[in-house]
C-alpha atoms as a PDB file:
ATOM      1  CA  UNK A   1      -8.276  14.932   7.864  1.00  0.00           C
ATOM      2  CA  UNK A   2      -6.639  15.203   4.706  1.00  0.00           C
ATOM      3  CA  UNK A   3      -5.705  12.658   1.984  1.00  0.00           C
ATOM      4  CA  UNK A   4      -1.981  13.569   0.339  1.00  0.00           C
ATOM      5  CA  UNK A   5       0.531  12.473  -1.669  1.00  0.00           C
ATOM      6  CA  UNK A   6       4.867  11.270  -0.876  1.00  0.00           C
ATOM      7  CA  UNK A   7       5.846  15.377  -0.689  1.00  0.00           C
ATOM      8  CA  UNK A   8       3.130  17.321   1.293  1.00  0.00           C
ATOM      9  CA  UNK A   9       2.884  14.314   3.693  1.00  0.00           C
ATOM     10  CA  UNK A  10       6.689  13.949   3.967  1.00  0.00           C
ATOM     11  CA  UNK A  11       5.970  17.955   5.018  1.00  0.00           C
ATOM     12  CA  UNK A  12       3.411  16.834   7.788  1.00  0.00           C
ATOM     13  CA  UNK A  13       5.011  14.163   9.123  1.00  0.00           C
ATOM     14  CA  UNK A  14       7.972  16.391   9.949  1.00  0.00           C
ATOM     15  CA  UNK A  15       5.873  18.878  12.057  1.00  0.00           C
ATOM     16  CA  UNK A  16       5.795  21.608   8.736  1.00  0.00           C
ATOM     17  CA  UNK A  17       1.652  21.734   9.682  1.00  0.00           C
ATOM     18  CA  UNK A  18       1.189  22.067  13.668  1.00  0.00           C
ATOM     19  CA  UNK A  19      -1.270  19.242  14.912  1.00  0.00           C
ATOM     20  CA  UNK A  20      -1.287  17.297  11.662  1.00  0.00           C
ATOM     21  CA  UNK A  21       0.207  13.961  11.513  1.00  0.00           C
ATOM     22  CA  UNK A  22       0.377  10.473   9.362  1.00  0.00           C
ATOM     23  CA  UNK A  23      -1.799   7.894  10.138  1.00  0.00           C
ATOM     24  CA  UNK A  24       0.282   4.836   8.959  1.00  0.00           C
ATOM     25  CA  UNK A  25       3.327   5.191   6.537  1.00  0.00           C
ATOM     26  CA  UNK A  26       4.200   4.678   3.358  1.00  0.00           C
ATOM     27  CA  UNK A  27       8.118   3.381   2.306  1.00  0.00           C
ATOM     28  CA  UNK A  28       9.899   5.504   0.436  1.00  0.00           C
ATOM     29  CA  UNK A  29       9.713   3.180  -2.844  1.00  0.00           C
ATOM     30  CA  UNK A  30       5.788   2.834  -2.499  1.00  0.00           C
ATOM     31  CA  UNK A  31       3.345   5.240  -3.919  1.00  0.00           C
ATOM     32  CA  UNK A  32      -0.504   5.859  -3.101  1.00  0.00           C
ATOM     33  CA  UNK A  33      -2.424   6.838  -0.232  1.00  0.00           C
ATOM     34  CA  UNK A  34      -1.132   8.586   2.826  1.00  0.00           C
ATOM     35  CA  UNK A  35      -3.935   9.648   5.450  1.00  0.00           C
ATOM     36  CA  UNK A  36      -3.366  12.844   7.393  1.00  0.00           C
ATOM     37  CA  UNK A  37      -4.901  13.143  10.289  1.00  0.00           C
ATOM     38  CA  UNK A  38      -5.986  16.183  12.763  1.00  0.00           C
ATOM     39  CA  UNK A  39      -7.776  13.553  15.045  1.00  0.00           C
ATOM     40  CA  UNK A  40      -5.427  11.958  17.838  1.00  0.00           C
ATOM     41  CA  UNK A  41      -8.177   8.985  18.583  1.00  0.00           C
ATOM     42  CA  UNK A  42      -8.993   8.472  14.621  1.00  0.00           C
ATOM     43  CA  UNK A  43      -5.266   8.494  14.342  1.00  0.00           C
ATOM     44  CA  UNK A  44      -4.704   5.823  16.585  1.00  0.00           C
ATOM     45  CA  UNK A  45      -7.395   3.776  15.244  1.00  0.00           C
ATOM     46  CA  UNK A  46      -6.585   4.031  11.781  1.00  0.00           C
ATOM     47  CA  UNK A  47      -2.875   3.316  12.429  1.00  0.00           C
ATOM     48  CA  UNK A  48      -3.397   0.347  15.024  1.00  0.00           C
ATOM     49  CA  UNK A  49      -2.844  -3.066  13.483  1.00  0.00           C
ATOM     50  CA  UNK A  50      -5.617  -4.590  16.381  1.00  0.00           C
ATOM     51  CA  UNK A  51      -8.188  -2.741  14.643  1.00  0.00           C
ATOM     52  CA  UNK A  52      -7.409  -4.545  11.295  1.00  0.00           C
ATOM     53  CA  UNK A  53      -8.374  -1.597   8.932  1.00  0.00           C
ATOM     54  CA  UNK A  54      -8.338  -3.026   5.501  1.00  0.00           C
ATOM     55  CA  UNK A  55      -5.430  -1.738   3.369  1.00  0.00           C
ATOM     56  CA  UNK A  56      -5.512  -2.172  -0.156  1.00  0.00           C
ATOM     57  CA  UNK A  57      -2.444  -1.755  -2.385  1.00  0.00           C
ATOM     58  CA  UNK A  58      -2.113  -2.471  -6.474  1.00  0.00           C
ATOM     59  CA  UNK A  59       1.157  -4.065  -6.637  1.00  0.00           C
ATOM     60  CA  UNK A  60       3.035  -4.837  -9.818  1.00  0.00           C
ATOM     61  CA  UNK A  61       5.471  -8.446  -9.706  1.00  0.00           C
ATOM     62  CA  UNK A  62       7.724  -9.714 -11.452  1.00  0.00           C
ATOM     63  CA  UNK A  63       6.155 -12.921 -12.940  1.00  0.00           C
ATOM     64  CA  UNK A  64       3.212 -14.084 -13.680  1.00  0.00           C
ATOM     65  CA  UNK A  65       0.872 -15.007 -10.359  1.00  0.00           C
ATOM     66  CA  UNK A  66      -0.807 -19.006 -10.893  1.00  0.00           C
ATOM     67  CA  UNK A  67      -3.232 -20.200  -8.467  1.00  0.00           C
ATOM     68  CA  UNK A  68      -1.074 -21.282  -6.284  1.00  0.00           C
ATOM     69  CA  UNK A  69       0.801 -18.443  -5.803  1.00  0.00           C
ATOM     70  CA  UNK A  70      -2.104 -16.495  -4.743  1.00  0.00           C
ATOM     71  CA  UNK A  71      -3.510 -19.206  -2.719  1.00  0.00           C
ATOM     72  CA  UNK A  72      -0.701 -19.098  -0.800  1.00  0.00           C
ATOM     73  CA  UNK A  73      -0.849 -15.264  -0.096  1.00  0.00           C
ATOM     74  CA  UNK A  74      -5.000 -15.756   0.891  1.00  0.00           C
ATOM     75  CA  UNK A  75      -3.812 -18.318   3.482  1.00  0.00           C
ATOM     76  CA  UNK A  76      -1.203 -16.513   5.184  1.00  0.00           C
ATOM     77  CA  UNK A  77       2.774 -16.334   4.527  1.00  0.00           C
ATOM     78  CA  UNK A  78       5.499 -17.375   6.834  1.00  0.00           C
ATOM     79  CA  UNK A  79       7.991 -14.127   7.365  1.00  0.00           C
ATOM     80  CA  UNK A  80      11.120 -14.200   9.146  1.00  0.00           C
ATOM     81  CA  UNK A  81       8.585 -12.353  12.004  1.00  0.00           C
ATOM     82  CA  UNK A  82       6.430 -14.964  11.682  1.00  0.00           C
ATOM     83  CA  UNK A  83       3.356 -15.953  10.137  1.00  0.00           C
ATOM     84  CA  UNK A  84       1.139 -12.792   8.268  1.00  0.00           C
ATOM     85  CA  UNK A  85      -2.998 -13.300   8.505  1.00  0.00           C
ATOM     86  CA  UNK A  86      -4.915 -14.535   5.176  1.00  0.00           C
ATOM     87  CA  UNK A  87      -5.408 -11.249   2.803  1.00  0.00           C
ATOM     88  CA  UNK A  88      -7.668 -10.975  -0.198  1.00  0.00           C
ATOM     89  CA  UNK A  89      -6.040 -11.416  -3.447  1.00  0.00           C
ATOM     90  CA  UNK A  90      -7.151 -11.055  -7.393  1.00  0.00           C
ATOM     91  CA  UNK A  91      -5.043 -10.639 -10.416  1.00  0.00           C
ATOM     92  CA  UNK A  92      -6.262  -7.460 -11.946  1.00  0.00           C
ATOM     93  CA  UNK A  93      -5.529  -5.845 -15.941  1.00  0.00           C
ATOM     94  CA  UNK A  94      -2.770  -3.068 -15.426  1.00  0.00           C
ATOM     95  CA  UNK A  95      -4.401  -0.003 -13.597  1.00  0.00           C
ATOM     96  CA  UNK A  96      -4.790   3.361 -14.769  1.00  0.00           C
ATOM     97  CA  UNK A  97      -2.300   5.041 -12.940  1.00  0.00           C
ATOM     98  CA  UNK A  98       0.226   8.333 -13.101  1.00  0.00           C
ATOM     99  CA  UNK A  99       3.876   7.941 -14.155  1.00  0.00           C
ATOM    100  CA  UNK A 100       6.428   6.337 -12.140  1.00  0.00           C
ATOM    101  CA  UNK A 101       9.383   8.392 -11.451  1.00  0.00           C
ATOM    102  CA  UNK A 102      11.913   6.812 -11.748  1.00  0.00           C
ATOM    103  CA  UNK A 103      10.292   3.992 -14.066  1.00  0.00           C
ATOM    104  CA  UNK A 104      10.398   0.595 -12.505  1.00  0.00           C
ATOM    105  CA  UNK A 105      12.877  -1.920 -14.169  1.00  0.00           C
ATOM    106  CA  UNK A 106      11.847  -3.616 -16.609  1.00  0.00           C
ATOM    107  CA  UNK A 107      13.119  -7.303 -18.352  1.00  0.00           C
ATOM    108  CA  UNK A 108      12.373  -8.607 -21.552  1.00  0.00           C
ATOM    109  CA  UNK A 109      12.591 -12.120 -21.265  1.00  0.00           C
ATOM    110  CA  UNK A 110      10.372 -11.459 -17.456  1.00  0.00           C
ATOM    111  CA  UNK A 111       7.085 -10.557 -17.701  1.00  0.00           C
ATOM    112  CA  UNK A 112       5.421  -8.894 -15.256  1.00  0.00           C
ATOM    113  CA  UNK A 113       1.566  -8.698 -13.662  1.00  0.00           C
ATOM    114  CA  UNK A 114      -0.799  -6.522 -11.369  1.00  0.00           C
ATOM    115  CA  UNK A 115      -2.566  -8.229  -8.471  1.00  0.00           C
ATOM    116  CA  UNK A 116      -4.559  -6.675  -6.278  1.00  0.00           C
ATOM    117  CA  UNK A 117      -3.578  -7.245  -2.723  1.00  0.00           C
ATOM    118  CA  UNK A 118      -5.607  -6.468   1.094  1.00  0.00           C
ATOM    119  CA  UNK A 119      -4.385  -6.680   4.322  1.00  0.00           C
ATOM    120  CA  UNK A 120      -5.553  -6.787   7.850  1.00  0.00           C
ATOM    121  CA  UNK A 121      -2.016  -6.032   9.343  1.00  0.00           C
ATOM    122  CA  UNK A 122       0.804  -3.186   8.889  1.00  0.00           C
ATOM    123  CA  UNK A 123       4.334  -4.931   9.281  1.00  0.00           C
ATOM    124  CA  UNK A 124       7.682  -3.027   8.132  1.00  0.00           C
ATOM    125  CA  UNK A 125       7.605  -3.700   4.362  1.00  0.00           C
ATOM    126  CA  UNK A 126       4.796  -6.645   5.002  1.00  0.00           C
ATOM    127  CA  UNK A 127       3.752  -6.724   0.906  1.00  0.00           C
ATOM    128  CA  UNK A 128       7.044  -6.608  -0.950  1.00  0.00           C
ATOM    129  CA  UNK A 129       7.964  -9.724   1.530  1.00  0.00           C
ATOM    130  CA  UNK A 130       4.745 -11.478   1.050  1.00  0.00           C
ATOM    131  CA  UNK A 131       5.428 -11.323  -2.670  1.00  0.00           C
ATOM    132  CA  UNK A 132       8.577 -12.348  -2.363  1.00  0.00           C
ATOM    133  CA  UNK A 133       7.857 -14.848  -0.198  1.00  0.00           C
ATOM    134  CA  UNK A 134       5.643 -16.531  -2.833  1.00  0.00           C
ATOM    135  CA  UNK A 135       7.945 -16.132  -5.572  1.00  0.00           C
ATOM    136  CA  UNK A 136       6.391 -12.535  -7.096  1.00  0.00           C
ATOM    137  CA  UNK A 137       8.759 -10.011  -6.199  1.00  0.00           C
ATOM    138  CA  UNK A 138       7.776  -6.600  -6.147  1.00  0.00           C
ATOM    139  CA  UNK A 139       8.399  -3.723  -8.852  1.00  0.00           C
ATOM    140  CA  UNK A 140       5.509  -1.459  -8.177  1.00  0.00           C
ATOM    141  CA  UNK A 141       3.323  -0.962  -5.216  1.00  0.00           C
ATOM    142  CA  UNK A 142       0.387   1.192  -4.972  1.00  0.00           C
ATOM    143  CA  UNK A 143      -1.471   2.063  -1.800  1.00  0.00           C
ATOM    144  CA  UNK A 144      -5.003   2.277  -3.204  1.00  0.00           C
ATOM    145  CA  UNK A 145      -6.950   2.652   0.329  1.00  0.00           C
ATOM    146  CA  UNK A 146      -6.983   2.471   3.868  1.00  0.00           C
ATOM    147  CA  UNK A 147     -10.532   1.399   5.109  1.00  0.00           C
ATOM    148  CA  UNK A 148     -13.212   3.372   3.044  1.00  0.00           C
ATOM    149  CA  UNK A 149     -10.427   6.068   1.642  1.00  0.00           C
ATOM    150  CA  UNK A 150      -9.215   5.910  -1.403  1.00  0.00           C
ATOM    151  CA  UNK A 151      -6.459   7.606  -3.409  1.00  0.00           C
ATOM    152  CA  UNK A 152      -8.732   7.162  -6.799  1.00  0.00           C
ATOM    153  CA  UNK A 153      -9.029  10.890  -8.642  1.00  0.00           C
ATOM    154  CA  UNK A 154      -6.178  12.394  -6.541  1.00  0.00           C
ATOM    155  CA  UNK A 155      -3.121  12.991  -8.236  1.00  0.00           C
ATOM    156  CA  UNK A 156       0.228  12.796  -6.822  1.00  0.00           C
ATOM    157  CA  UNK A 157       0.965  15.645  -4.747  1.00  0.00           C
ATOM    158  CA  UNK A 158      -2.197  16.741  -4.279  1.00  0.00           C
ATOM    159  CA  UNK A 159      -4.687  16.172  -1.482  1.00  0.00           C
ATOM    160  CA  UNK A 160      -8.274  16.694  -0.777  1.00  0.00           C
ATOM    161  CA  UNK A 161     -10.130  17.307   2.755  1.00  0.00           C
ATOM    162  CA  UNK A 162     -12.203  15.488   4.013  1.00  0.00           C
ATOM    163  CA  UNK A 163     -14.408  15.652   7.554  1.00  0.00           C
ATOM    164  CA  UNK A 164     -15.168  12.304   9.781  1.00  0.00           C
END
């Protein structure tokens, strides 16, 4: 298996490595961790929302997240799909991370925050509309990890091996 970044995945995905493909996906305006995986059953099971393989993404709002707010995202949000399952949820300092390109927009009479978001679930677009849903939209969001993987001393592009 093989962690990688937006452009070798993109690769992968598309058939450029024979017997090599995504286990999930990321949007095309989200950055982080993309899984890569040799492994049809491993595949499945990382990929499969019934298995409810944490997810962990650093996500950057607009606004600043109260209580409430976040309450609301640990019980569950309402979608136009219906209803998403409770997720773990911290406000965090801004991370470490590599350079956006292009830079996210940025207002100065809106602040903005980090939070620290986890979910059990993989809908189409599922954290920029929980977000929004509570009043946070989205600017930035990081896939951090998938289950015990993590994209923390990768850099973008790059990838590392791993075996399972």
């Amino acid at each position: 298996m093989e962690l990688l970044g937006r452009r070798d995945g993109a690769n992968c995905a598309h058939g450029a490595i024979n017997g090599v493909y995504p286990a999930g996906r990321l949007d095309r305006d989200s950055e982080g961790l993309l899984l890569l995986c040799d492994d049809g059953r491993l595949q499945a099971r990382i990929a499969d929302p019934r298995f409810k393989l944490p997810k962990t993404y650093l996500v950057q709002v607009e606004g600043e997240p109260q209580e409430p707010e976040l309450e609301r995202l640990r019980q569950g949000v309402q979608l136009k799909d219906g209803m998403t399952l409770p997720c773990e949820v911290a406000r965090i300092d801004p991370p470490d991370l590599w350079p956006r390109n292009p830079p996210i927009r940025e207002r100065k009479s809106i602040p903005d925050s980090w939070i620290k978001l986890t979910i059990r679930e993989g809908r189409n677009r599922q954290v920029r509309r929980m977000t929004a849903a509570v009043g946070l939209p989205t600017l930035r969001l990081v896939r951090w990890s998938i289950g015990d993987w993590a994209v923390a001393g990768i850099a973008p592009g790059q990838f590392e091996m791993i075996s399972t």
